[in-house]
N, C-alpha and C. Protein backbone atom coordinates (compact mmCIF):
# COMPACT_ATOMS: atom_id res chain seq x y z
N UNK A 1 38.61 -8.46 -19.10
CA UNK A 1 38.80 -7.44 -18.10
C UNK A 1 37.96 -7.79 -16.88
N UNK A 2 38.19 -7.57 -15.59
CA UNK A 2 37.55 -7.98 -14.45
C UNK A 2 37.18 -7.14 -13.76
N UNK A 3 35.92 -7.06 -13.28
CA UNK A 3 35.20 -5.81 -12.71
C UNK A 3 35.44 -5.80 -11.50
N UNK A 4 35.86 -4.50 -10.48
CA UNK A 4 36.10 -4.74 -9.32
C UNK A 4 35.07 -5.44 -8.16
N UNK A 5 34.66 -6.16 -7.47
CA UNK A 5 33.64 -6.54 -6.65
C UNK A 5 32.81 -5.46 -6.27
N UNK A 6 31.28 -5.48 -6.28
CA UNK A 6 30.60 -4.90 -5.75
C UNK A 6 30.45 -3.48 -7.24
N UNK A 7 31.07 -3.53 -8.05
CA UNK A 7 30.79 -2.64 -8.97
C UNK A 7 29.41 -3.12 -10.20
N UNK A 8 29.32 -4.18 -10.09
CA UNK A 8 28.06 -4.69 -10.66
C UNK A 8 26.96 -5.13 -10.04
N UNK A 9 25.40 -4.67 -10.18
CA UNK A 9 24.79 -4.87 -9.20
C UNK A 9 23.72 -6.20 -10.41
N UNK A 10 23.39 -6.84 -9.47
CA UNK A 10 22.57 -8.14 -9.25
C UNK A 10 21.15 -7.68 -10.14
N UNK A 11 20.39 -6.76 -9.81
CA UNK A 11 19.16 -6.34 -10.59
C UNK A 11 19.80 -5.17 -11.70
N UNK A 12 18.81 -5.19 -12.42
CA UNK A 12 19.10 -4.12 -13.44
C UNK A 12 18.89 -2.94 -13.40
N UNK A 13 17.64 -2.92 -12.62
CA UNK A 13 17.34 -1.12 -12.25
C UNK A 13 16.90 -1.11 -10.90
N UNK A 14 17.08 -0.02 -10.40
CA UNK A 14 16.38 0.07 -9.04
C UNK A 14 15.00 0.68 -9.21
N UNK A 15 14.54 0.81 -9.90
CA UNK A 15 12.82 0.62 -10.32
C UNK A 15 12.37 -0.33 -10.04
N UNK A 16 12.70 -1.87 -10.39
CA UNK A 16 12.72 -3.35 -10.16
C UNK A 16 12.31 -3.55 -9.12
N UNK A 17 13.41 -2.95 -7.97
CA UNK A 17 13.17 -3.38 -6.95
C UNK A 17 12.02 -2.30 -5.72
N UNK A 18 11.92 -1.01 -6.49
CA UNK A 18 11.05 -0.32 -5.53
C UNK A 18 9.62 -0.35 -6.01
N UNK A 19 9.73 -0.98 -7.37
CA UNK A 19 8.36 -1.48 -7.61
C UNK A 19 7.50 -2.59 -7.09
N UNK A 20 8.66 -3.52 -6.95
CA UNK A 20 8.33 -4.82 -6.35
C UNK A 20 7.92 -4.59 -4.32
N UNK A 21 8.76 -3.81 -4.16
CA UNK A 21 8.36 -3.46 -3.01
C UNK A 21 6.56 -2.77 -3.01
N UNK A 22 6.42 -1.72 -4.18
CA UNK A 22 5.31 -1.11 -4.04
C UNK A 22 3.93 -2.02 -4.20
N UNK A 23 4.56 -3.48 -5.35
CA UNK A 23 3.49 -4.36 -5.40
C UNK A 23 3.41 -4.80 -4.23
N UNK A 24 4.18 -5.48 -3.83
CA UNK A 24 4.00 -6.70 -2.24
C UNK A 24 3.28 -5.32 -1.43
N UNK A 25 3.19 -4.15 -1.40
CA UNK A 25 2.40 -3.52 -0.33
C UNK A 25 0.77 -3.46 -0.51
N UNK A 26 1.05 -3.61 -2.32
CA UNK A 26 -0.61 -3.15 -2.17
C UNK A 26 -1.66 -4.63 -2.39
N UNK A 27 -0.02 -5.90 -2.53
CA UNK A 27 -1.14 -7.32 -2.21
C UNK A 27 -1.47 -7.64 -1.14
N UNK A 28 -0.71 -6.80 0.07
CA UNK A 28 -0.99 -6.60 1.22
C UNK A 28 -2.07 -5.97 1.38
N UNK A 29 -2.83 -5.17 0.86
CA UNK A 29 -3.39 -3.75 1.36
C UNK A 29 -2.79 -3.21 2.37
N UNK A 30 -1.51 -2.29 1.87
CA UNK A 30 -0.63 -2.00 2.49
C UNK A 30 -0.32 -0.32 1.64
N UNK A 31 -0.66 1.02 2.52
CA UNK A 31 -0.03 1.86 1.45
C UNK A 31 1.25 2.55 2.08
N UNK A 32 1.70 1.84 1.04
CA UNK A 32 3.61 2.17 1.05
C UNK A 32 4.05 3.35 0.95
N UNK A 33 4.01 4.43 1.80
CA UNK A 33 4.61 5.72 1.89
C UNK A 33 6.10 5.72 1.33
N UNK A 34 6.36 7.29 0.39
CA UNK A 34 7.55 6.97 -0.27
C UNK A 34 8.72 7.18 0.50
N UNK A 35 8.17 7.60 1.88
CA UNK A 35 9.77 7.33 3.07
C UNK A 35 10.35 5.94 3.33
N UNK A 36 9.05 5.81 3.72
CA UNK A 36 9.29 3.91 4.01
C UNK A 36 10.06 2.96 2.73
N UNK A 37 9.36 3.38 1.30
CA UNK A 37 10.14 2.78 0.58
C UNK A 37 11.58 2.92 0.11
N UNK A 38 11.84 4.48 0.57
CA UNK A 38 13.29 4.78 0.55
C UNK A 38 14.14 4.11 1.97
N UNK A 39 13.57 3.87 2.23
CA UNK A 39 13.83 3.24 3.94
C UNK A 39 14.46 1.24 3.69
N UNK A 40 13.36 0.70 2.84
CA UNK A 40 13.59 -0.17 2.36
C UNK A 40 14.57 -0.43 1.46
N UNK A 41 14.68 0.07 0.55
CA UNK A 41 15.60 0.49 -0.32
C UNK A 41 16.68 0.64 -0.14
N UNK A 42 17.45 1.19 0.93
CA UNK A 42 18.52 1.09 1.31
C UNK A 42 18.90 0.35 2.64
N UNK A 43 17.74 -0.64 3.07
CA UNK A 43 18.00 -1.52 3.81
C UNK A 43 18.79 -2.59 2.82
N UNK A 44 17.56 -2.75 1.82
CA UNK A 44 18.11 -3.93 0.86
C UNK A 44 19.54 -3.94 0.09
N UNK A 45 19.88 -2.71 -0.13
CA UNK A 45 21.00 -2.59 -0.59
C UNK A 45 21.82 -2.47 0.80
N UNK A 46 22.11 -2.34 1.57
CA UNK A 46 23.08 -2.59 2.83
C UNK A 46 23.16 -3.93 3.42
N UNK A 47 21.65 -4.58 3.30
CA UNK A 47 21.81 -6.08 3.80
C UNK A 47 22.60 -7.18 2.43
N UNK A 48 22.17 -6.53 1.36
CA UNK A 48 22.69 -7.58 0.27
C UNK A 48 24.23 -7.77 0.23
N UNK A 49 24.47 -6.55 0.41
CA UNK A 49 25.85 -6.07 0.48
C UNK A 49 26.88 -7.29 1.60
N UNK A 50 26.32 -7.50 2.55
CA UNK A 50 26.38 -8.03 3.99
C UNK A 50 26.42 -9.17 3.63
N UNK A 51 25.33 -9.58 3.10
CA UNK A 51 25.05 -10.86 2.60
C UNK A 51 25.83 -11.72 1.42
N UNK A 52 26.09 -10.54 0.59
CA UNK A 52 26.94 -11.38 -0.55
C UNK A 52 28.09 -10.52 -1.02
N UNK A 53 28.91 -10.93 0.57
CA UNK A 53 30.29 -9.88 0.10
C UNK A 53 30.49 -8.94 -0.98
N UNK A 54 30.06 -8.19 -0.64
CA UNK A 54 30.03 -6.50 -1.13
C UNK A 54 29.39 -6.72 -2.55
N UNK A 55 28.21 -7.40 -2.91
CA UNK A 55 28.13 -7.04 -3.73
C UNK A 55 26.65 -6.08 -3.97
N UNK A 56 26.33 -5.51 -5.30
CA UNK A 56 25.22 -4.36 -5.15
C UNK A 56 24.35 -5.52 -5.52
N UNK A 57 22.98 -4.68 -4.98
CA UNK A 57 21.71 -5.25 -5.33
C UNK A 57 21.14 -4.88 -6.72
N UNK A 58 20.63 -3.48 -6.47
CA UNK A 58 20.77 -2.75 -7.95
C UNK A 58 21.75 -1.52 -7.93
N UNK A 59 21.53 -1.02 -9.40
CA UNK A 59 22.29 0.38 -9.18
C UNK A 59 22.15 1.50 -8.90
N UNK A 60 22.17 1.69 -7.63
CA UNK A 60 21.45 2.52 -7.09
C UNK A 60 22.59 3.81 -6.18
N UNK A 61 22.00 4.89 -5.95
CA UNK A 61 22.68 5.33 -5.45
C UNK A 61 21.74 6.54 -4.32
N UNK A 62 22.59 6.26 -3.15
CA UNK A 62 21.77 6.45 -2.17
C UNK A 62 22.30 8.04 -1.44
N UNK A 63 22.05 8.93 -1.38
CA UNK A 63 22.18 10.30 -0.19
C UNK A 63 21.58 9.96 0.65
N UNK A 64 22.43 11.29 1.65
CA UNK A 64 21.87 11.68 3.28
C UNK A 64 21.66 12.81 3.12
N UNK A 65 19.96 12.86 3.16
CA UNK A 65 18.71 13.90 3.05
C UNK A 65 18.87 14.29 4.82
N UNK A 66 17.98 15.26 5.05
CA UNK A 66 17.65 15.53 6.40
C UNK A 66 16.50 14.42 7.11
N UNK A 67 15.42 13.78 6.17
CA UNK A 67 14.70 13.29 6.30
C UNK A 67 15.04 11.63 6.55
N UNK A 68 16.11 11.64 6.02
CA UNK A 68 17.15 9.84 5.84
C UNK A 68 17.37 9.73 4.67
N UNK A 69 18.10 8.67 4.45
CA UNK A 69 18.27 7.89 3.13
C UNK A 69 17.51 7.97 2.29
N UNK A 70 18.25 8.96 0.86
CA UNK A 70 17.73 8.13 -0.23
C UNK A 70 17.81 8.20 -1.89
N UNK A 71 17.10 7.68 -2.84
CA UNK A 71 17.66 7.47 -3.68
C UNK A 71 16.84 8.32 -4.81
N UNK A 72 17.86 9.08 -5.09
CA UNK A 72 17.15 10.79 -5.81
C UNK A 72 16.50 10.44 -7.15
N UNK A 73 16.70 9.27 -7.67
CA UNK A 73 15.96 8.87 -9.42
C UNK A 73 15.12 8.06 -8.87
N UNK A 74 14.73 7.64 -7.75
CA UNK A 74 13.53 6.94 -7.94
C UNK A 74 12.98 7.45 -6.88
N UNK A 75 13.25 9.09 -5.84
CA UNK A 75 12.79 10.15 -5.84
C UNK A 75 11.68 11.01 -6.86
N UNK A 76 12.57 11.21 -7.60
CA UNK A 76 11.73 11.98 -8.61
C UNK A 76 11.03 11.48 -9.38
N UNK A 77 11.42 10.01 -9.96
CA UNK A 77 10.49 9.12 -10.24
C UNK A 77 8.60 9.02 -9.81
N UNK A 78 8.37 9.07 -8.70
CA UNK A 78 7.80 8.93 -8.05
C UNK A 78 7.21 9.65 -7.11
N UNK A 79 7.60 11.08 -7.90
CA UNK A 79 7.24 12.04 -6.77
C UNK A 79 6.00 12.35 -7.01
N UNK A 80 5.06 11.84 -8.29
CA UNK A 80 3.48 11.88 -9.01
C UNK A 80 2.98 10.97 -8.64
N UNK A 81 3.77 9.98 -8.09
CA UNK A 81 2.60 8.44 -7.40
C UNK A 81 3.88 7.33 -8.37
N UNK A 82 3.10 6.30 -8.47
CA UNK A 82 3.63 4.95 -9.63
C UNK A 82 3.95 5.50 -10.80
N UNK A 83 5.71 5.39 -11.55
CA UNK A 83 5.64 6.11 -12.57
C UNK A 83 5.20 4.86 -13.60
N UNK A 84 5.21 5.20 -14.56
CA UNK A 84 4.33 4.07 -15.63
C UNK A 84 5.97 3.30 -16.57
N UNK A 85 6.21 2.67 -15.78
CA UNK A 85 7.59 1.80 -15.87
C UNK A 85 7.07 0.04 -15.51
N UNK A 86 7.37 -0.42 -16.85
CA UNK A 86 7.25 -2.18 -16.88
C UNK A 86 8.34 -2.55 -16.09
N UNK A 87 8.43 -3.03 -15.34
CA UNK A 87 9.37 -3.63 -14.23
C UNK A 87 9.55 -4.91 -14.81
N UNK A 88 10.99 -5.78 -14.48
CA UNK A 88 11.24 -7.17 -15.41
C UNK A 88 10.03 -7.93 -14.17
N UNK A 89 9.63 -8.98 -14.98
CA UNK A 89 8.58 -9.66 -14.10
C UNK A 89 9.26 -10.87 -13.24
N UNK A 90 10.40 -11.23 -14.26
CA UNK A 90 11.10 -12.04 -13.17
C UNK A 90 12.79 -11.73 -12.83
N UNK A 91 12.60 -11.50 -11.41
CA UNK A 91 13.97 -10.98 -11.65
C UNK A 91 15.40 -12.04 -11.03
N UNK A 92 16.92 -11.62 -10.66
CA UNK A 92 17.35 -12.61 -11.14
C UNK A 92 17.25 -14.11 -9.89
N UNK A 93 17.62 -15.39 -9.90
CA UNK A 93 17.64 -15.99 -8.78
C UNK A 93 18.33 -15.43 -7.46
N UNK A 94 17.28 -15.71 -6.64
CA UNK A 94 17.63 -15.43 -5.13
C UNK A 94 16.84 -13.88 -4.55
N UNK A 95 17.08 -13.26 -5.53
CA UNK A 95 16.59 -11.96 -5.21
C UNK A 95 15.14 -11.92 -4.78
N UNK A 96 14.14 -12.75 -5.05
CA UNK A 96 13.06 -12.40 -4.56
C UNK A 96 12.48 -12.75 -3.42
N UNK A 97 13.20 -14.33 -3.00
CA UNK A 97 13.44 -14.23 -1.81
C UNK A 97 14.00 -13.56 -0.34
N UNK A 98 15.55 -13.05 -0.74
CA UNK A 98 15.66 -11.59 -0.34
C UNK A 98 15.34 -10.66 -0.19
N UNK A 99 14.76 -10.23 -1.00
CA UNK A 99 13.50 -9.18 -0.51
C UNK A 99 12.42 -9.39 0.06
N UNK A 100 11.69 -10.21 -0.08
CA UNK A 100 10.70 -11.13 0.88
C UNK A 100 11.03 -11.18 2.44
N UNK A 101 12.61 -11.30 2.39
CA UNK A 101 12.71 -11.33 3.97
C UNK A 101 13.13 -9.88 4.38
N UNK A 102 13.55 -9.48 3.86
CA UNK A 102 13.68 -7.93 3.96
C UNK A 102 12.27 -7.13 4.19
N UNK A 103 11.03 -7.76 3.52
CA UNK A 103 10.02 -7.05 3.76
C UNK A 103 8.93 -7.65 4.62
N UNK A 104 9.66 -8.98 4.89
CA UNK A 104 8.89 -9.94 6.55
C UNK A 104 9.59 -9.21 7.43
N UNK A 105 10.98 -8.85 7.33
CA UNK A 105 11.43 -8.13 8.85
C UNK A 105 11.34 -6.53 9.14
N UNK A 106 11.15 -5.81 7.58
CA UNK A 106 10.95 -4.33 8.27
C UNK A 106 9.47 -3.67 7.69
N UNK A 107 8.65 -4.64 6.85
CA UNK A 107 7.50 -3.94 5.97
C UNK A 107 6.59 -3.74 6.69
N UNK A 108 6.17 -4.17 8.18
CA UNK A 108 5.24 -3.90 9.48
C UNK A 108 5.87 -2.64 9.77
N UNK A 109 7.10 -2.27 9.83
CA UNK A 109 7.55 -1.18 10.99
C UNK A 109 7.23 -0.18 9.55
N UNK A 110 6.58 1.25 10.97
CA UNK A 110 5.94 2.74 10.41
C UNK A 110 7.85 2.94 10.20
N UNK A 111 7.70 4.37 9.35
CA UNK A 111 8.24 5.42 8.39
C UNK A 111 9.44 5.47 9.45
N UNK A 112 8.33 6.00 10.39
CA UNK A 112 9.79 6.95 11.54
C UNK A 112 10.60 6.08 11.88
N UNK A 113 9.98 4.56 12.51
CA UNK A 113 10.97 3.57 13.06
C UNK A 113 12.22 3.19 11.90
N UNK A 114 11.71 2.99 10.59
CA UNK A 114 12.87 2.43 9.62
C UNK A 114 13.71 3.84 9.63
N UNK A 115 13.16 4.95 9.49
CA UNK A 115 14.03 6.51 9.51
C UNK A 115 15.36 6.37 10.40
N UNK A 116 14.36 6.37 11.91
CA UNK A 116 15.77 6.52 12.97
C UNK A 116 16.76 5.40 12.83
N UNK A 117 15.89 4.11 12.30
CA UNK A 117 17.27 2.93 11.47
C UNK A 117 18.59 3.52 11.36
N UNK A 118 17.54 3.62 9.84
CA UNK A 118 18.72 4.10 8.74
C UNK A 118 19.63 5.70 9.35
N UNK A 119 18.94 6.36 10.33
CA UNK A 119 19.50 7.44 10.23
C UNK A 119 20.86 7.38 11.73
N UNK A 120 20.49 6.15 12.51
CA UNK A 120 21.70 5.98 13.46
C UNK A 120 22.49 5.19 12.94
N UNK A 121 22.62 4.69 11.54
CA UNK A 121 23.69 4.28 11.38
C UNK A 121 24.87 5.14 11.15
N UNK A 122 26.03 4.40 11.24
CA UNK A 122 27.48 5.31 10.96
C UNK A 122 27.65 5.84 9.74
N UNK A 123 27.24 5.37 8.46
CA UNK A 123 27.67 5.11 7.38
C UNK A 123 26.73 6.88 6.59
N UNK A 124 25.39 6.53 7.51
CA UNK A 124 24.31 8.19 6.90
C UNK A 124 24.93 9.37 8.27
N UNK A 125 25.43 9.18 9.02
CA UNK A 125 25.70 10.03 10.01
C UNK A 125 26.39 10.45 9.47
N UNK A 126 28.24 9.71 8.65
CA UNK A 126 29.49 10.39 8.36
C UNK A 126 29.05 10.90 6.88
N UNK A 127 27.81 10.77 6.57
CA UNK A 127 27.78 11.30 5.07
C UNK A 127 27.08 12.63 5.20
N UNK A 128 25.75 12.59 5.88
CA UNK A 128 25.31 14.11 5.94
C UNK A 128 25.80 14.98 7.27
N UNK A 129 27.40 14.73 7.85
CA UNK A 129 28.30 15.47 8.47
C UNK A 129 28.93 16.41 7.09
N UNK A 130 29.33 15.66 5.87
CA UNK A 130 29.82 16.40 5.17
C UNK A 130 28.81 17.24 4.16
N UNK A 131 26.88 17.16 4.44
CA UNK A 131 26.46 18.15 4.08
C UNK A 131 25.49 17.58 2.98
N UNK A 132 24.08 18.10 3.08
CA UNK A 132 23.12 17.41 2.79
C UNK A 132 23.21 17.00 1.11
N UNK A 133 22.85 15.68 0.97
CA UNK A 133 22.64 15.50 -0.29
C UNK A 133 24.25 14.68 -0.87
N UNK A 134 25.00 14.34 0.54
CA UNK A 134 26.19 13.39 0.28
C UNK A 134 25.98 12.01 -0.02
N UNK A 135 26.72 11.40 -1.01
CA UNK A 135 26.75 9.85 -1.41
C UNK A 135 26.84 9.04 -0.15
N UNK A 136 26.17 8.42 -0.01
CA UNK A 136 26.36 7.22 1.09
C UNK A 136 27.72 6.18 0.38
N UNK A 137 27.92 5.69 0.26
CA UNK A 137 29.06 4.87 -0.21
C UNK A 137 28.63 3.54 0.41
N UNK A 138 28.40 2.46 -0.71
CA UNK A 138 28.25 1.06 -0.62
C UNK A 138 29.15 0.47 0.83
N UNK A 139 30.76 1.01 0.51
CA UNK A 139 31.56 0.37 1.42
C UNK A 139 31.06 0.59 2.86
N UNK A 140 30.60 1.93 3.15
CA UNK A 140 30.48 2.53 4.55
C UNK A 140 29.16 1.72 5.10
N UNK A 141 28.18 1.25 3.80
CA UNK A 141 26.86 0.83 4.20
C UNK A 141 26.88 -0.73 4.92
N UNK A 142 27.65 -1.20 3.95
CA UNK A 142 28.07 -2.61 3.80
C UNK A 142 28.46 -2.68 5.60
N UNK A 143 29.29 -1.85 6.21
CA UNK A 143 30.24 -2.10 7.13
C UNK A 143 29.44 -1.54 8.57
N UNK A 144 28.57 -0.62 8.34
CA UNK A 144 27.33 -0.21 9.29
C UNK A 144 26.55 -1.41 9.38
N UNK A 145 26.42 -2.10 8.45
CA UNK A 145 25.14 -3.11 8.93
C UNK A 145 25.66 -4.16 9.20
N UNK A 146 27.03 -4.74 9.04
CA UNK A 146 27.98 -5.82 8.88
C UNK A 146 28.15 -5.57 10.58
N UNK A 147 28.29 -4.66 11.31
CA UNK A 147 28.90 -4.62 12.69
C UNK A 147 27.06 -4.75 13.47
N UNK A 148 26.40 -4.33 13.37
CA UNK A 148 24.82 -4.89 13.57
C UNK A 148 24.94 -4.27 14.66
N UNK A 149 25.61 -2.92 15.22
CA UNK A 149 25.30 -1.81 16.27
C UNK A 149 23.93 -1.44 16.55
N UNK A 150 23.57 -0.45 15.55
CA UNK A 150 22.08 -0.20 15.89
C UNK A 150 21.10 -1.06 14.87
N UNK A 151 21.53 -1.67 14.06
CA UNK A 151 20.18 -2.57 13.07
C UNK A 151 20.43 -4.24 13.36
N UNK A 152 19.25 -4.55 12.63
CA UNK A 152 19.07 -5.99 13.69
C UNK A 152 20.41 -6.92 12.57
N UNK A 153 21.04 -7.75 13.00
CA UNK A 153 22.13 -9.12 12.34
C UNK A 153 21.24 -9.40 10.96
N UNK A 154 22.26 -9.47 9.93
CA UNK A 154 21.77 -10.25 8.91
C UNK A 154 21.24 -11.37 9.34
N UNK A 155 21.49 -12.35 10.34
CA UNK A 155 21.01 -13.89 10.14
C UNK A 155 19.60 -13.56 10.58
N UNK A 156 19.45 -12.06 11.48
CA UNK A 156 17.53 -11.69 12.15
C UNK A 156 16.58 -11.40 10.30
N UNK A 157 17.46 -11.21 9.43
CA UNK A 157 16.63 -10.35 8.31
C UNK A 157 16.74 -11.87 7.05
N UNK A 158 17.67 -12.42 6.97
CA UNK A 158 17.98 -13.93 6.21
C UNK A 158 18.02 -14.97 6.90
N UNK A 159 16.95 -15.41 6.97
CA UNK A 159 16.91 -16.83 7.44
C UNK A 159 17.44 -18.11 6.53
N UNK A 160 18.08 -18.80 7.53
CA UNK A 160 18.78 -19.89 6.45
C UNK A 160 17.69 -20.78 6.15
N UNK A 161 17.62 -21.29 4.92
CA UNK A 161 16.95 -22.31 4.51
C UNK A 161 16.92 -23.48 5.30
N UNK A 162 16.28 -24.24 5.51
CA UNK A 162 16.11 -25.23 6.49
C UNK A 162 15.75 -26.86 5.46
N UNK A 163 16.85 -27.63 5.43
CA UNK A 163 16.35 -28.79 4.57
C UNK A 163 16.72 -29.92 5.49
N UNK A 164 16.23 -31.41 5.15
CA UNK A 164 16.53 -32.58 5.75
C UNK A 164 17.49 -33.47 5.50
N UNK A 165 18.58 -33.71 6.12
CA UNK A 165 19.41 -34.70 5.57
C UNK A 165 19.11 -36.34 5.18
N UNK A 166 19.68 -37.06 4.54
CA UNK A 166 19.67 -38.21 4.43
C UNK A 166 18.89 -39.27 5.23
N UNK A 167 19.27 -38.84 6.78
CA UNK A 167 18.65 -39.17 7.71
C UNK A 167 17.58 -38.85 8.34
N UNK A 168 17.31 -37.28 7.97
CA UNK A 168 15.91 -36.63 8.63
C UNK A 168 16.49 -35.66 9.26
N UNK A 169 17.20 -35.73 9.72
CA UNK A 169 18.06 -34.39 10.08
C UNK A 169 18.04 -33.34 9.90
N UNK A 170 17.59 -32.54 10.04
CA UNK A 170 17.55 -30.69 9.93
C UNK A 170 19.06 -30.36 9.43
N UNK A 171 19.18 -29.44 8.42
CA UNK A 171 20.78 -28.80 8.19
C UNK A 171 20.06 -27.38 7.56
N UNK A 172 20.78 -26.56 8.15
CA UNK A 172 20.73 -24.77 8.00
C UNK A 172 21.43 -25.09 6.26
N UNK A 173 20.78 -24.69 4.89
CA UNK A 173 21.26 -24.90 4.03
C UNK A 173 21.70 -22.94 3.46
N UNK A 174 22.51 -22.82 3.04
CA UNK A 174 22.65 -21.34 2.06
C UNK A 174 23.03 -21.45 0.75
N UNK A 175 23.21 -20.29 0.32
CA UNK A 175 23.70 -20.36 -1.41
C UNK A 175 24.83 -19.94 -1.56
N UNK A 176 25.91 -21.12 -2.29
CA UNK A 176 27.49 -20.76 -2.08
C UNK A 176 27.27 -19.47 -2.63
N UNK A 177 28.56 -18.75 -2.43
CA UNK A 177 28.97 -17.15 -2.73
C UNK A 177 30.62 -17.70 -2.75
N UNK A 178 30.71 -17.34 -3.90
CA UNK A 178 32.20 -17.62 -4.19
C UNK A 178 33.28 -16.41 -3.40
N UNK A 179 34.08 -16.66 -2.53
CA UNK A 179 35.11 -15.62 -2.01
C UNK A 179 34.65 -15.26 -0.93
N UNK A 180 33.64 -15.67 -0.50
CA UNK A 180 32.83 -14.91 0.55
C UNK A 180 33.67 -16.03 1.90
């Protein structure tokens, strides 16, 4: 049986990935407010999306709060601080690099700046039009950040790998994506 695209996501939980976010802040000495990480959170899942033809990052599922984007189980999760959840330590290829650049291009910017982001896009505008606490929908996210109106181009947030040819040559290298 064949799963429709984008119905299987890449990580296993979205704990995984908002943990990993919460570590890289505090090897930073960095304290990661839980807006900002909902902020992140659905950057990563809109850029991955972008990035590897529709597919999910984790399984996650994202509303339009008044406050912005976000994701109500690892909301409540977390509404006591760090919940006491073993996160996989390694998670799958590619992904940690991806997030790495996801958190080189928005983990400097304060709360409000990632907020008004996420909150001028099309995709959280047409969702909390129909009333707070509406599903964002992968497709709508995918296609807000895919047109790069108000958020910066995937190629500003994924940098291509950079290797040498045969000759010495510089070549922009990526990772096939089948269909893409």
């Amino acid at each position: 049986m064949s799963q429709k695209q984008g119905t299987v996501s890449v990580v296993e939980s979205t704990f995984d990935v908002a943990l990993w976010f919460a570590d890289t802040a505090l090897d930073q000495n960095e304290y990661l407010q839980p807006q900002k990480l909902h902020r992140l959170l659905f950057l990563s899942q809109a850029y991955y999306a972008v990035a590897f033809g529709g597919q999910k990052l984790m399984p996650a599922v994202f509303v339009a709060d008044e406050m912005g984007p976000l994701e109500p189980n690892v909301y409540k999760a977390f509404a006591k601080g760090r919940p006491n959840i073993d996160p996989d330590l390694f998670l799958p290829d590619g992904v940690e690099p991806f997030l790495s650049g996801i958190w080189s291009r928005f983990g400097h910017h304060a709360p409000d700046r990632l907020t008004k982001m996420c909150k001028d896009t099309l995709a959280f505008r047409q969702a909390l039009k129909k009333g707070g606490r509406t599903e964002i929908p992968l497709q709508a996210m995918l296609l807000s950040f895919a047109r790069a109106d108000d958020t910066p181009a995937i190629t500003q947030v994924m940098k291509p790998k950079v290797m040498r040819s045969h000759t010495g040559r510089p070549v922009a290298v990526k990772s096939w994506v089948p269909g893409s």
